[in-house]
N, C-alpha and C. Protein backbone atom coordinates (compact mmCIF):
# COMPACT_ATOMS: atom_id res chain seq x y z
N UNK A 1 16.34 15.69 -0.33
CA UNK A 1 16.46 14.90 0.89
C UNK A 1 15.41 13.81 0.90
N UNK A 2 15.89 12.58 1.59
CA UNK A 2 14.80 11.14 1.80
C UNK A 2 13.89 11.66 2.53
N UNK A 3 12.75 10.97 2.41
CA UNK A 3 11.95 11.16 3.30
C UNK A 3 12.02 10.33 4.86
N UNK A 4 13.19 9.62 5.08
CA UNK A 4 13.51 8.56 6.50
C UNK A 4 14.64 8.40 6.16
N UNK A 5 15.35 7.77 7.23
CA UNK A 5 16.82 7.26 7.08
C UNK A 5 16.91 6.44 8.09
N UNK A 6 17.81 5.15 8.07
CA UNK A 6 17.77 3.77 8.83
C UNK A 6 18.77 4.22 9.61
N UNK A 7 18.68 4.05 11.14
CA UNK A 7 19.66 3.97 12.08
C UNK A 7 19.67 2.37 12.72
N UNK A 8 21.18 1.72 12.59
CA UNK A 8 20.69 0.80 13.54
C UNK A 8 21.83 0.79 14.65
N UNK A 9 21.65 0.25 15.70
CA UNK A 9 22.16 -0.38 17.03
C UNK A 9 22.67 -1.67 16.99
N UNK A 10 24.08 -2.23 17.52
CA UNK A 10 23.83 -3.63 17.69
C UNK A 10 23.40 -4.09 18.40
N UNK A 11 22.78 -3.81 19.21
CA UNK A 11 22.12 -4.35 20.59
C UNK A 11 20.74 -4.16 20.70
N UNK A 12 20.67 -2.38 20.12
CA UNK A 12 18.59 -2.59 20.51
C UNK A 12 18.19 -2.92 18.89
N UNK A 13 19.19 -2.72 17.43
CA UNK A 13 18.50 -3.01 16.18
C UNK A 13 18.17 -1.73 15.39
N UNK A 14 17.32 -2.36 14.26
CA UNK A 14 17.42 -1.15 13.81
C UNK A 14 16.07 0.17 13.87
N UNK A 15 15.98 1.10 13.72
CA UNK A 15 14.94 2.08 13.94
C UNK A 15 14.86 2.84 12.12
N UNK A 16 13.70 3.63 11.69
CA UNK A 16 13.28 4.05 10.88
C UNK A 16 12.84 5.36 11.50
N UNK A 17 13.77 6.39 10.97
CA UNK A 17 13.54 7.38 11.40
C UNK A 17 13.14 8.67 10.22
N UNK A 18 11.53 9.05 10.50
CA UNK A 18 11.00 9.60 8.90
C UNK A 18 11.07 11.28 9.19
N UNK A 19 11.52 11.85 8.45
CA UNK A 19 11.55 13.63 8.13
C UNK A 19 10.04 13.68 7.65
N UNK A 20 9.50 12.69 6.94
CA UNK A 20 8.01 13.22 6.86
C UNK A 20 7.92 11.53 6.28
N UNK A 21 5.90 11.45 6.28
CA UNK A 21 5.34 9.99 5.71
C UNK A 21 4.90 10.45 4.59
N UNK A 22 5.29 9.14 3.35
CA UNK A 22 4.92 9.32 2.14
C UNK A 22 3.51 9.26 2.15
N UNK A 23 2.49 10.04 1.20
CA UNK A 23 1.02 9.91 1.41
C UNK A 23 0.34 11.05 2.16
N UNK A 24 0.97 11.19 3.50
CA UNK A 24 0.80 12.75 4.16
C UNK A 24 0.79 13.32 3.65
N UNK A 25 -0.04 14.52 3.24
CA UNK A 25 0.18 16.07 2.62
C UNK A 25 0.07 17.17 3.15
N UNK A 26 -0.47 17.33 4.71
CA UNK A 26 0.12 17.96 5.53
C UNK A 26 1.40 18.26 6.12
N UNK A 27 1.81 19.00 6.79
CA UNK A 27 3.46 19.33 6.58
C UNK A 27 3.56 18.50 7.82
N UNK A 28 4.49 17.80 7.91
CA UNK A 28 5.55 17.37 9.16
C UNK A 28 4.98 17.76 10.48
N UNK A 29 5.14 18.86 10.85
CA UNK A 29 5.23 19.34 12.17
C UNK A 29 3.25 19.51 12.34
N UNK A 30 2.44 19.78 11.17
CA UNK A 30 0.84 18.91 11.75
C UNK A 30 0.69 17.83 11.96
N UNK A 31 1.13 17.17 10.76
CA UNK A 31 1.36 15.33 10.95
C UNK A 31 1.02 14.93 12.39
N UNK A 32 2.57 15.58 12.99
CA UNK A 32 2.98 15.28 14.37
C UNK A 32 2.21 15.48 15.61
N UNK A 33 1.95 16.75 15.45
CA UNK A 33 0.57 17.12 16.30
C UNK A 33 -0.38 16.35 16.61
N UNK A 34 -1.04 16.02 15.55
CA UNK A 34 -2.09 15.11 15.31
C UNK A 34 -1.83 13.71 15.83
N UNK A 35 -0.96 13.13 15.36
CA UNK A 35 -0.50 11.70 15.75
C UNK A 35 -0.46 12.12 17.40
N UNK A 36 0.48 13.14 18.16
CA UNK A 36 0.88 13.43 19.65
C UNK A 36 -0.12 13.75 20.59
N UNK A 37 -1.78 14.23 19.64
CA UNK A 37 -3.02 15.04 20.33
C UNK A 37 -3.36 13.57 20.88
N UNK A 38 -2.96 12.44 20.20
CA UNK A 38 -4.32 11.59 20.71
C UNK A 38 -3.55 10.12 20.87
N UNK A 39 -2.29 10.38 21.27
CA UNK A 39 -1.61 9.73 22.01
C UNK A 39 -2.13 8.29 22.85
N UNK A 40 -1.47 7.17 22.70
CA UNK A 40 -0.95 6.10 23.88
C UNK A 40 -0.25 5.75 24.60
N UNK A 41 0.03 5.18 25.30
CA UNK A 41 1.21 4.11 26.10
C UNK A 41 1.23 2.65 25.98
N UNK A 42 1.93 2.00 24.99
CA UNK A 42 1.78 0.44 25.12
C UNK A 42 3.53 -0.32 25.49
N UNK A 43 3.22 -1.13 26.17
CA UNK A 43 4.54 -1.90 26.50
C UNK A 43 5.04 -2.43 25.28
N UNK A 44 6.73 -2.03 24.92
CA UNK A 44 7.26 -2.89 24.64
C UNK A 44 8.36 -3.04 24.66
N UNK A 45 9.27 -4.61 25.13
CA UNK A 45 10.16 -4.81 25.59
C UNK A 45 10.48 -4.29 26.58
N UNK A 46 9.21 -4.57 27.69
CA UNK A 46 9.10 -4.02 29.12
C UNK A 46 9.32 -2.76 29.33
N UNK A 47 9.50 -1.89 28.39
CA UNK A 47 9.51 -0.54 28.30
C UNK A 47 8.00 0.33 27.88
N UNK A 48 7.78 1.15 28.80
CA UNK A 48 6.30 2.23 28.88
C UNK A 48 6.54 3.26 27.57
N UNK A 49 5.61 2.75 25.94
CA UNK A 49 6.36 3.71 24.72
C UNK A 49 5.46 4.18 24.53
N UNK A 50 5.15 6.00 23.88
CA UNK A 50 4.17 6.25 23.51
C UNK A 50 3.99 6.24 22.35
N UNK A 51 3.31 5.96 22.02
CA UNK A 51 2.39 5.37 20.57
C UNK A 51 0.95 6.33 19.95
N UNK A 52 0.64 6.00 18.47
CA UNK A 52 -0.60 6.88 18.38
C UNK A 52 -1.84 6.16 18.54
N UNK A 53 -2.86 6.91 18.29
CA UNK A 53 -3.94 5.92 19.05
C UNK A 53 -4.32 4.85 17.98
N UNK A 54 -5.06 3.81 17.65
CA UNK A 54 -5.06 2.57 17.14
C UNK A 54 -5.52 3.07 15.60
N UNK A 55 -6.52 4.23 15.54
CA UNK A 55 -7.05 4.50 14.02
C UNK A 55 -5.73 4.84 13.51
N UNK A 56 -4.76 5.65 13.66
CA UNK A 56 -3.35 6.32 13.59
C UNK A 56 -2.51 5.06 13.27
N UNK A 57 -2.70 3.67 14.30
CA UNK A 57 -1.75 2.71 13.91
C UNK A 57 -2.03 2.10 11.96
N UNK A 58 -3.82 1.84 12.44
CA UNK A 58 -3.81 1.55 10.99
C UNK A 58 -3.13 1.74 9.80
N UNK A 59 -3.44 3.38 9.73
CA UNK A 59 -3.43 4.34 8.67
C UNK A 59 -2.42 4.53 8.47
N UNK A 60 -1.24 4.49 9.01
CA UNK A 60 0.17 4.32 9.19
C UNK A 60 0.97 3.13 8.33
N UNK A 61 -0.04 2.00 8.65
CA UNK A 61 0.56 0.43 7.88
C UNK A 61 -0.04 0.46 6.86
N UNK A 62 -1.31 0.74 6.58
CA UNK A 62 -1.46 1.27 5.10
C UNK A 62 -1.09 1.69 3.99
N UNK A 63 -1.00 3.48 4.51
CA UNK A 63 0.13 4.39 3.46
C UNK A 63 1.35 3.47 3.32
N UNK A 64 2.29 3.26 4.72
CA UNK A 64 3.12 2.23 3.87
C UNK A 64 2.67 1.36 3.19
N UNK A 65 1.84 0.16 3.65
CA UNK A 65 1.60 -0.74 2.44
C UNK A 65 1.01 -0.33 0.65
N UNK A 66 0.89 0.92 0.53
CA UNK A 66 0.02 1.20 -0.64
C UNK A 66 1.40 1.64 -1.54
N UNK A 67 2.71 1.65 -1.24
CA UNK A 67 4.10 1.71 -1.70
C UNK A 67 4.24 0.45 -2.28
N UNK A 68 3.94 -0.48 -1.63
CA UNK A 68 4.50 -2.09 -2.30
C UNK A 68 3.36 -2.78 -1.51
N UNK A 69 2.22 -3.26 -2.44
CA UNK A 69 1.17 -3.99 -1.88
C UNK A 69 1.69 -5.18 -1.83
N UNK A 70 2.40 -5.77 -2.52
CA UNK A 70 2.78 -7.54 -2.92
C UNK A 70 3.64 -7.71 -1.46
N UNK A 71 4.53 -6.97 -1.23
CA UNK A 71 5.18 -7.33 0.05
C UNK A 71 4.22 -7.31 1.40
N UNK A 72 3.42 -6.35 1.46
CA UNK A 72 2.49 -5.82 3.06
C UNK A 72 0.91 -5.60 2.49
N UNK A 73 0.98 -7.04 1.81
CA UNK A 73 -0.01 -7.40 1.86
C UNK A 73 -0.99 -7.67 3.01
N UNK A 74 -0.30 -8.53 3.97
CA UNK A 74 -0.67 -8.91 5.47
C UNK A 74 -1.65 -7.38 6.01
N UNK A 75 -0.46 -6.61 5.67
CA UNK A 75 -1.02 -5.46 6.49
C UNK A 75 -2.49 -4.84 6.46
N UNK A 76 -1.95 -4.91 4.66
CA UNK A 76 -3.90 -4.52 4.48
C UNK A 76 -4.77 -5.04 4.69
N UNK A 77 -4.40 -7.01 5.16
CA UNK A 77 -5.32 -7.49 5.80
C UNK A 77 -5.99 -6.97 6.96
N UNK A 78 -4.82 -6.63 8.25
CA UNK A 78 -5.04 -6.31 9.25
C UNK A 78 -5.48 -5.53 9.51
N UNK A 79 -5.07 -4.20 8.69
CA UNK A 79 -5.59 -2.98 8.92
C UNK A 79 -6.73 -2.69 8.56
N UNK A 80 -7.43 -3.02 7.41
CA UNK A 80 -8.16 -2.87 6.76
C UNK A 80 -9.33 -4.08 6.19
N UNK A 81 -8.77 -5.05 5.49
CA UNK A 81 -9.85 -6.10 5.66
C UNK A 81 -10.68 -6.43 6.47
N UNK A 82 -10.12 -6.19 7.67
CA UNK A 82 -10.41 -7.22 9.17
C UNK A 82 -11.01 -6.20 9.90
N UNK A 83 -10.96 -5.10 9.41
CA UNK A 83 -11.83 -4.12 10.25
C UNK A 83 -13.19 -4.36 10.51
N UNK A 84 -13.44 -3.61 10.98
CA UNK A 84 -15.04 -3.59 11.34
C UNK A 84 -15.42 -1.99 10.61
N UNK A 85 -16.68 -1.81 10.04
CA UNK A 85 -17.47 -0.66 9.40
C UNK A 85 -16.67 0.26 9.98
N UNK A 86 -16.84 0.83 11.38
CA UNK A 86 -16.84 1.16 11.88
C UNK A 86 -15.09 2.23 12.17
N UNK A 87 -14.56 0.78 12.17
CA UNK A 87 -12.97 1.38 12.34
C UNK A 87 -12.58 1.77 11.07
N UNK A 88 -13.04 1.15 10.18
CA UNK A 88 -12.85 1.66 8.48
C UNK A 88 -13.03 3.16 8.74
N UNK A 89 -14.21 3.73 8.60
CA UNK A 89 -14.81 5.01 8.90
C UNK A 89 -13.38 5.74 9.33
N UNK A 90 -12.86 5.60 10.95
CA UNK A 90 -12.09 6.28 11.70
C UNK A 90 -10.95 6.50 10.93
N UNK A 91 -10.94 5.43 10.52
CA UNK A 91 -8.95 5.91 9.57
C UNK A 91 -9.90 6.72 8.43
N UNK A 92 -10.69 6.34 7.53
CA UNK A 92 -11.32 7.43 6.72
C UNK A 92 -10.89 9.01 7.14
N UNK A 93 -11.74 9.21 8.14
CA UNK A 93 -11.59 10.52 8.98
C UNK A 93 -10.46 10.66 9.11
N UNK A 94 -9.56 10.39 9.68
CA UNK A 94 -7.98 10.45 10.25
C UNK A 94 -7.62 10.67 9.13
N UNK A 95 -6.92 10.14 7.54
CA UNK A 95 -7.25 10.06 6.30
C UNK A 95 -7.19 11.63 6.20
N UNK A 96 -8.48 11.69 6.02
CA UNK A 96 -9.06 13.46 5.81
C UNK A 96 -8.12 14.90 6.49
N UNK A 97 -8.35 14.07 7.56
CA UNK A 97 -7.08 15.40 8.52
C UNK A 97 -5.77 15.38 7.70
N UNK A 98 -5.06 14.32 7.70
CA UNK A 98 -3.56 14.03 6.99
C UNK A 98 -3.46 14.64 5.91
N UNK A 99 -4.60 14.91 5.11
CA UNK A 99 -4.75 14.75 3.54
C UNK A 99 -4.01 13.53 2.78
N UNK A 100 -4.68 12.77 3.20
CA UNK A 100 -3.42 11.32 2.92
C UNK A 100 -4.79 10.51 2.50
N UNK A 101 -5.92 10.69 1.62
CA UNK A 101 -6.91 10.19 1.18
C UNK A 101 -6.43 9.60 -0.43
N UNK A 102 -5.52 9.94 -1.23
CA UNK A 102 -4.76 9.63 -2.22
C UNK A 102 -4.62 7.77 -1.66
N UNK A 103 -3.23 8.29 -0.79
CA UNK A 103 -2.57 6.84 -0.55
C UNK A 103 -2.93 6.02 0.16
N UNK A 104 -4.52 6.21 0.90
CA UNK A 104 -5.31 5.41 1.15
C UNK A 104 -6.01 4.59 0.40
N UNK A 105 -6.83 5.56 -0.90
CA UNK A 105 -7.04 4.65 -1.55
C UNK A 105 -6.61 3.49 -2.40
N UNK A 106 -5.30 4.36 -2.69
CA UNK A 106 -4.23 3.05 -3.01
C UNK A 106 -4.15 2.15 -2.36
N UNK A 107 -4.16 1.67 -1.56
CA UNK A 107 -3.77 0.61 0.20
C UNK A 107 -5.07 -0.23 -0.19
N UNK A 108 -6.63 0.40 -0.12
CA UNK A 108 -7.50 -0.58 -0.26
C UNK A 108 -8.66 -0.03 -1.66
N UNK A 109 -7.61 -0.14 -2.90
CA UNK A 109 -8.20 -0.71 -3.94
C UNK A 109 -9.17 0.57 -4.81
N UNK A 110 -8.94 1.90 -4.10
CA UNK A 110 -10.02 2.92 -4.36
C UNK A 110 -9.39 3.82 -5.16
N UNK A 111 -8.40 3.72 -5.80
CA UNK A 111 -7.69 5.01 -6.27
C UNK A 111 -7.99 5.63 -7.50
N UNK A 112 -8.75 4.67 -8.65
CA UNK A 112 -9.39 5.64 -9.64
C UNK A 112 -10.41 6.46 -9.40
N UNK A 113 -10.79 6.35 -7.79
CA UNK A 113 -11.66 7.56 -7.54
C UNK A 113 -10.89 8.97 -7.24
N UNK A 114 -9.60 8.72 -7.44
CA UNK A 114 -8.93 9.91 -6.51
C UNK A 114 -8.01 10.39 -7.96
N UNK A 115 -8.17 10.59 -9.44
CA UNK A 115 -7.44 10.47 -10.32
C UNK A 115 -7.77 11.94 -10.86
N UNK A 116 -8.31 12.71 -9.84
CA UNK A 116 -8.30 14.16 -10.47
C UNK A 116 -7.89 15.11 -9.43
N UNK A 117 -6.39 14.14 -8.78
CA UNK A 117 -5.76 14.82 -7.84
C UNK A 117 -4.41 14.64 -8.54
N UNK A 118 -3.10 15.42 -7.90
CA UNK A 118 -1.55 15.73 -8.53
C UNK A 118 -1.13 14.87 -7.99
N UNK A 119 -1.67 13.79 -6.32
CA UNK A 119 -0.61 12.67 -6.16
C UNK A 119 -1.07 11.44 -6.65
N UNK A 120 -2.16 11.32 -7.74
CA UNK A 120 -2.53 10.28 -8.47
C UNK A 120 -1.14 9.31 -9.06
N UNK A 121 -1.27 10.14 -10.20
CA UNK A 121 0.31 9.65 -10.96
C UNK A 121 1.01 8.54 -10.28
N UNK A 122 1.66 9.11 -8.82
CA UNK A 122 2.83 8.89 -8.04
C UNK A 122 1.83 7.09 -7.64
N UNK A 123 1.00 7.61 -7.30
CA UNK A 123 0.57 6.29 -6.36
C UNK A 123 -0.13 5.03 -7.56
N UNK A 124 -0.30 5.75 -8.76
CA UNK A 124 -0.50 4.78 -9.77
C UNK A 124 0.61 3.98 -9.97
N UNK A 125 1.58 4.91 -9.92
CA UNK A 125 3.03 3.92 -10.19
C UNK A 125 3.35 2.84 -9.46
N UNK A 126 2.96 2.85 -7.96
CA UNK A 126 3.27 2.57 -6.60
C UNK A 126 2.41 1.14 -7.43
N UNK A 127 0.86 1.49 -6.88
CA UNK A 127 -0.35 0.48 -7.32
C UNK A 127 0.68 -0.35 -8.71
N UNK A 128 0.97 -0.24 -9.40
CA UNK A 128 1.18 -1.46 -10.52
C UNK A 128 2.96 -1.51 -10.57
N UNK A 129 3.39 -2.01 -9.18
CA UNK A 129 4.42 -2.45 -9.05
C UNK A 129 5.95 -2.06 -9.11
N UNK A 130 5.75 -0.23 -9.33
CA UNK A 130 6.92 0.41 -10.14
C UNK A 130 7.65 1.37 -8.80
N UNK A 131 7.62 0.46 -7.77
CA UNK A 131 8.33 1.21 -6.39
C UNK A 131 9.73 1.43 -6.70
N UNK A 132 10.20 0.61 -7.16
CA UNK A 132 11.56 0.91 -7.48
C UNK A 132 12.05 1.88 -9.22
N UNK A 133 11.24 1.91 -9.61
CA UNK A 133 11.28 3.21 -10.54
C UNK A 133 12.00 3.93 -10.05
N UNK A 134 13.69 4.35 -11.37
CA UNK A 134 14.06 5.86 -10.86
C UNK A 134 14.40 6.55 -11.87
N UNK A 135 13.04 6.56 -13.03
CA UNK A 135 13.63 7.11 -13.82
C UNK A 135 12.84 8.16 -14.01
N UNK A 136 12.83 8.52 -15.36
CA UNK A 136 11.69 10.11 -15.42
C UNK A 136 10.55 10.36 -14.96
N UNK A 137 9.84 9.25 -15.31
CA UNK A 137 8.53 9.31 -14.96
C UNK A 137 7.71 9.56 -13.35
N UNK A 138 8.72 8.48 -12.83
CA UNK A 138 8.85 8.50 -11.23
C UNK A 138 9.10 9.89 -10.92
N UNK A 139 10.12 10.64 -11.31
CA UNK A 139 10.84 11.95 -10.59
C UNK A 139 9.60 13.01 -10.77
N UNK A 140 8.97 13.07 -12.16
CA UNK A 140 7.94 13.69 -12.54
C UNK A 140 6.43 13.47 -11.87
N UNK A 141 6.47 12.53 -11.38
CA UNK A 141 5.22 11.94 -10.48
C UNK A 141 5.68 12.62 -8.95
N UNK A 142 6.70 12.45 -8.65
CA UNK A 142 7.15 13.06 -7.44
C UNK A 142 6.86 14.44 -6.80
N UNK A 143 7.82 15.08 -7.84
CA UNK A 143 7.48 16.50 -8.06
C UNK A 143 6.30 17.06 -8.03
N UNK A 144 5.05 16.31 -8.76
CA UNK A 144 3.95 16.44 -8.93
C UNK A 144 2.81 16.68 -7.72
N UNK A 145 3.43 15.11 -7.04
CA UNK A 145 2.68 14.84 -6.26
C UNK A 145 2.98 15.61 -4.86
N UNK A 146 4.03 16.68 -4.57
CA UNK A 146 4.56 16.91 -3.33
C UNK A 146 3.44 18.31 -3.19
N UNK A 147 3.11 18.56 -1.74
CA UNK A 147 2.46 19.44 -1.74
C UNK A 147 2.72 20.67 -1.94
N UNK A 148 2.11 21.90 -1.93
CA UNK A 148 2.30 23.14 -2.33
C UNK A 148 3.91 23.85 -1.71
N UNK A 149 3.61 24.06 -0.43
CA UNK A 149 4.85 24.21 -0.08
C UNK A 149 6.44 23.29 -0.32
N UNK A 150 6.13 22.45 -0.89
CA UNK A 150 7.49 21.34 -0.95
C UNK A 150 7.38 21.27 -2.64
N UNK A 151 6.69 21.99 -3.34
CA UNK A 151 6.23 21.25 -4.74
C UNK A 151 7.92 22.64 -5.34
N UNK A 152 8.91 21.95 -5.56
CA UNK A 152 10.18 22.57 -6.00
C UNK A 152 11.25 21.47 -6.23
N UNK A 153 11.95 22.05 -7.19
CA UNK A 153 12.87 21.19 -7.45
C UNK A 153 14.35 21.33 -6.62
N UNK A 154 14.70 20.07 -5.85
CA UNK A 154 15.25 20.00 -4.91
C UNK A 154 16.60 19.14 -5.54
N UNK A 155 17.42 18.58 -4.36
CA UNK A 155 19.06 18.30 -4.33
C UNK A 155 18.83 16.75 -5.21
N UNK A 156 17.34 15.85 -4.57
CA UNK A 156 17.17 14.62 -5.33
C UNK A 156 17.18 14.67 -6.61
N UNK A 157 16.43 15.75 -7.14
CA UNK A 157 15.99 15.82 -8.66
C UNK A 157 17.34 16.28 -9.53
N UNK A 158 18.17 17.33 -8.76
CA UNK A 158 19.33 17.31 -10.00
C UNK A 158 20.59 16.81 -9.43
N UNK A 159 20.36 15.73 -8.26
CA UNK A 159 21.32 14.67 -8.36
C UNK A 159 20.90 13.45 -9.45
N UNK A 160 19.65 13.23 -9.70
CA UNK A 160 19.43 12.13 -10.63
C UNK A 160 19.27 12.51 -12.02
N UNK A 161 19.41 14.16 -12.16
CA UNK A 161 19.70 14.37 -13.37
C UNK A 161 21.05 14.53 -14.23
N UNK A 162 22.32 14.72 -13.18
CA UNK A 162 23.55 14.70 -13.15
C UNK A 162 23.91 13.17 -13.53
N UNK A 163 23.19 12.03 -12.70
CA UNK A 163 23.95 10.72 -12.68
C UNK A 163 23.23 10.54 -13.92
N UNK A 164 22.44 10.85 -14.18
CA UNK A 164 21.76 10.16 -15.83
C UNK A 164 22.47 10.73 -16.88
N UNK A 165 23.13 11.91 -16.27
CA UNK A 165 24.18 12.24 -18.04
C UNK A 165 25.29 11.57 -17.79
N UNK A 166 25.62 11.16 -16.31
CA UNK A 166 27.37 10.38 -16.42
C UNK A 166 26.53 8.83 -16.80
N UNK A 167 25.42 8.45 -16.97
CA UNK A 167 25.41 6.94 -17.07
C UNK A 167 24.98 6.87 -18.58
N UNK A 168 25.09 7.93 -19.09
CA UNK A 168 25.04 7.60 -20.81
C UNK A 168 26.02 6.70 -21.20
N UNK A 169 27.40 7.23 -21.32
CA UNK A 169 28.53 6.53 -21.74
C UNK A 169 28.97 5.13 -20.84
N UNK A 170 28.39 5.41 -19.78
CA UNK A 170 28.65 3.84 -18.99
C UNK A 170 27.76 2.39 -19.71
N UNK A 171 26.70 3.05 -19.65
CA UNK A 171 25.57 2.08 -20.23
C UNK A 171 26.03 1.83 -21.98
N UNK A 172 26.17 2.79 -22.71
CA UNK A 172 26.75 2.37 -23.91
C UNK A 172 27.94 1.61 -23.86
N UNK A 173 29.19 2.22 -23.43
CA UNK A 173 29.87 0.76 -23.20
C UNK A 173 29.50 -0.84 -22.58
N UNK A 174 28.71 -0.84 -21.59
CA UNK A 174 28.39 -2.42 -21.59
C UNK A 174 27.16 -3.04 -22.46
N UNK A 175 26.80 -1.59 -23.24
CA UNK A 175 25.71 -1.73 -24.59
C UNK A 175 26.94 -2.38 -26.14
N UNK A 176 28.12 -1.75 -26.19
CA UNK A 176 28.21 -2.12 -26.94
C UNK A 176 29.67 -2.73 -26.76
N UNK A 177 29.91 -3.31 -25.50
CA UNK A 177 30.99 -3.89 -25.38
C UNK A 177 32.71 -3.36 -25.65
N UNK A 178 32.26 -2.32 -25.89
CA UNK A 178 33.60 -1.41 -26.30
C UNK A 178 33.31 0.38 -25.63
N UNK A 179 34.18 0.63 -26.35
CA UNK A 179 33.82 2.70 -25.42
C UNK A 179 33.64 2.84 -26.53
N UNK A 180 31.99 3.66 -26.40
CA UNK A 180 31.18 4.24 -27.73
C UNK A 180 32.20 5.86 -27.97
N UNK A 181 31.68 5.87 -29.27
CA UNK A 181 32.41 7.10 -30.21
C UNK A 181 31.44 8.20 -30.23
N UNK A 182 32.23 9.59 -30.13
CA UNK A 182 31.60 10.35 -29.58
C UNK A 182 30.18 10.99 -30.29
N UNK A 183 29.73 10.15 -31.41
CA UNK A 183 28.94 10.24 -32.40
C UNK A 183 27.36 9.46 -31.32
N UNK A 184 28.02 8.27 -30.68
CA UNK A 184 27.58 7.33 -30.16
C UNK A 184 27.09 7.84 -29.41
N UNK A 185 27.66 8.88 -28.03
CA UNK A 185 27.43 9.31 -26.89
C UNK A 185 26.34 10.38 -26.95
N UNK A 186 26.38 11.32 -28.05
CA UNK A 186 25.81 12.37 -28.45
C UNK A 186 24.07 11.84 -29.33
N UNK A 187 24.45 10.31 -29.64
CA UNK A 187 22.59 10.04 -29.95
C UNK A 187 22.03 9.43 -28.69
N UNK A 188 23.06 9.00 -27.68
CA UNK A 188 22.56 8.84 -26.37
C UNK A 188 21.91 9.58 -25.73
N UNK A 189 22.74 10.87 -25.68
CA UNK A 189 22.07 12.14 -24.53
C UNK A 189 20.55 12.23 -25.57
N UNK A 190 20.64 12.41 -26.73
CA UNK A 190 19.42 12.79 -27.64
C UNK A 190 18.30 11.89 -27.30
N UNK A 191 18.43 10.63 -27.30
CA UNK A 191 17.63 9.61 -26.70
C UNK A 191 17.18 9.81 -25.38
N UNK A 192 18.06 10.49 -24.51
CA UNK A 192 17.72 10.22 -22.81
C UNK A 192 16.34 11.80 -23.12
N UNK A 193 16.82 12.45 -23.92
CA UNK A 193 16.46 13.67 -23.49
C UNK A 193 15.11 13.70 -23.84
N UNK A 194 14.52 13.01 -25.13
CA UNK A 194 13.56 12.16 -25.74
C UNK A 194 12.82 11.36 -24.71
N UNK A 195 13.24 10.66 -24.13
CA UNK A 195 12.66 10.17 -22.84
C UNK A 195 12.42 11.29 -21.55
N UNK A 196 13.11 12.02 -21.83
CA UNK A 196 12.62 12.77 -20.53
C UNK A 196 11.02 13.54 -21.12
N UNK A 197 11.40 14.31 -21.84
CA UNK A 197 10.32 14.67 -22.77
C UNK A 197 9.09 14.02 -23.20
N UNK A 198 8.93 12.81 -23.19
CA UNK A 198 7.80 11.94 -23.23
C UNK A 198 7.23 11.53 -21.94
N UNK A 199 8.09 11.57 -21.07
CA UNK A 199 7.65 11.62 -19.90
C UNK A 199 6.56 12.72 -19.11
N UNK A 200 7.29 14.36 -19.34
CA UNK A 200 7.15 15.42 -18.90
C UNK A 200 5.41 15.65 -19.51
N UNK A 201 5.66 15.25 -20.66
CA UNK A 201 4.43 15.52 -21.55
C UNK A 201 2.75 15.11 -21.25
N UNK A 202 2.15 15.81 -20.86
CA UNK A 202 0.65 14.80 -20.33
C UNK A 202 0.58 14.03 -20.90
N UNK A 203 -0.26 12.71 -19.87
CA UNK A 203 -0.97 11.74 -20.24
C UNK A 203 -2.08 11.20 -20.33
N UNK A 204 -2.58 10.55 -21.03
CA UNK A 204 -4.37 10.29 -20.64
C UNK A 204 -4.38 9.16 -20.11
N UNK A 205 -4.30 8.23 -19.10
CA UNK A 205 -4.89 7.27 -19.24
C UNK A 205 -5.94 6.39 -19.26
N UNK A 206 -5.90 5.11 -20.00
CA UNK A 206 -6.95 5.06 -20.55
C UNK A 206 -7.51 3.84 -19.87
């Protein structure tokens, strides 16, 4: 299962509605707590909404931005550049509670300090541009990176292991302009499986 799913309205638009935040490693229902203990009210669209309190807003546009820095860039301005000592600190702390100190440091620039943790990997990928990754490496960073209770292989992982054996023979035909022979198909799977395997395999980096 995603971690959010887009609902929209034609009239009020669209909403982002998350089963859990990437970066969090506390479960869902603390997350929530936490964000609900220390609660706001700010207007919008003349409507009274409750909101979390401002360290919470940060830390929020962050973890997202530390997914795709090049796009929400802005954000890390706001959130983070433009801070003061002070408010830095608070999302720090806040940070700490979440266990979301990984995908923080990703967001502002700190993450080879955090490289002898399991959601390293995932957010290295993130950090050098590979958000849209869906291939082994990604799934293996995933897995990796999910916390203890969620760390299992789920409906995502052998749906994308199913579509990667039907996209052997697809990809060889517009590889070789004709429908490969079953000699063809069979050094394919050998190849994919080769890749999975180089993947799976530790890495050092250097």
């Amino acid at each position: 299962m995603e971690h959010s799913t887009n609902w929209y309205h034609g009239e009020l638009g669209q909403v982002d509605v998350h089963l859990r935040f990437p970066g969090i490693q506390v479960t869902p229902e603390q997350a929530f707590d936490l964000l609900w203990k220390d609660r706001g009210v700010q207007e919008v669209a003349h409507r009274a909404c409750v909101v979390p309190r401002l360290a919470a807003q940060r830390l929020v546009l962050l973890l997202h931005a530390a997914r795709d820095m090049r796009s929400y860039a802005d954000d890390v301005t706001a959130a983070w550049t433009n801070a003061s000592g002070s408010e830095r600190e608070e999302v720090r702390a806040l940070a700490r509670q979440f266990d979301a100190e990984v995908a923080l440091a990703a967001a502002t620039g700190q993450l080879e300090g955090c490289r002898d943790r399991p959601e390293y990997e995932l957010w290295r990928l993130y950090a050098d541009g590979m958000m849209t990754t869906s291939g082994f490496r990604r799934m293996r960073a995933e897995i990796k990176a999910r916390p203890a209770g969620y760390r299992m292989v789920h409906v995502r992982v052998i749906a994308y292991a199913v579509s990667a054996v039907v996209r052997v023979p697809q990809r060889l035909t517009v590889q070789l302009a004709r429908k490969p022979t079953m000699s063809e198909i069979r050094a394919g799977y050998v190849a994919l499986l080769r890749r999975g395997a180089d993947v799976v395999r530790p890495r050092t980096r250097l």
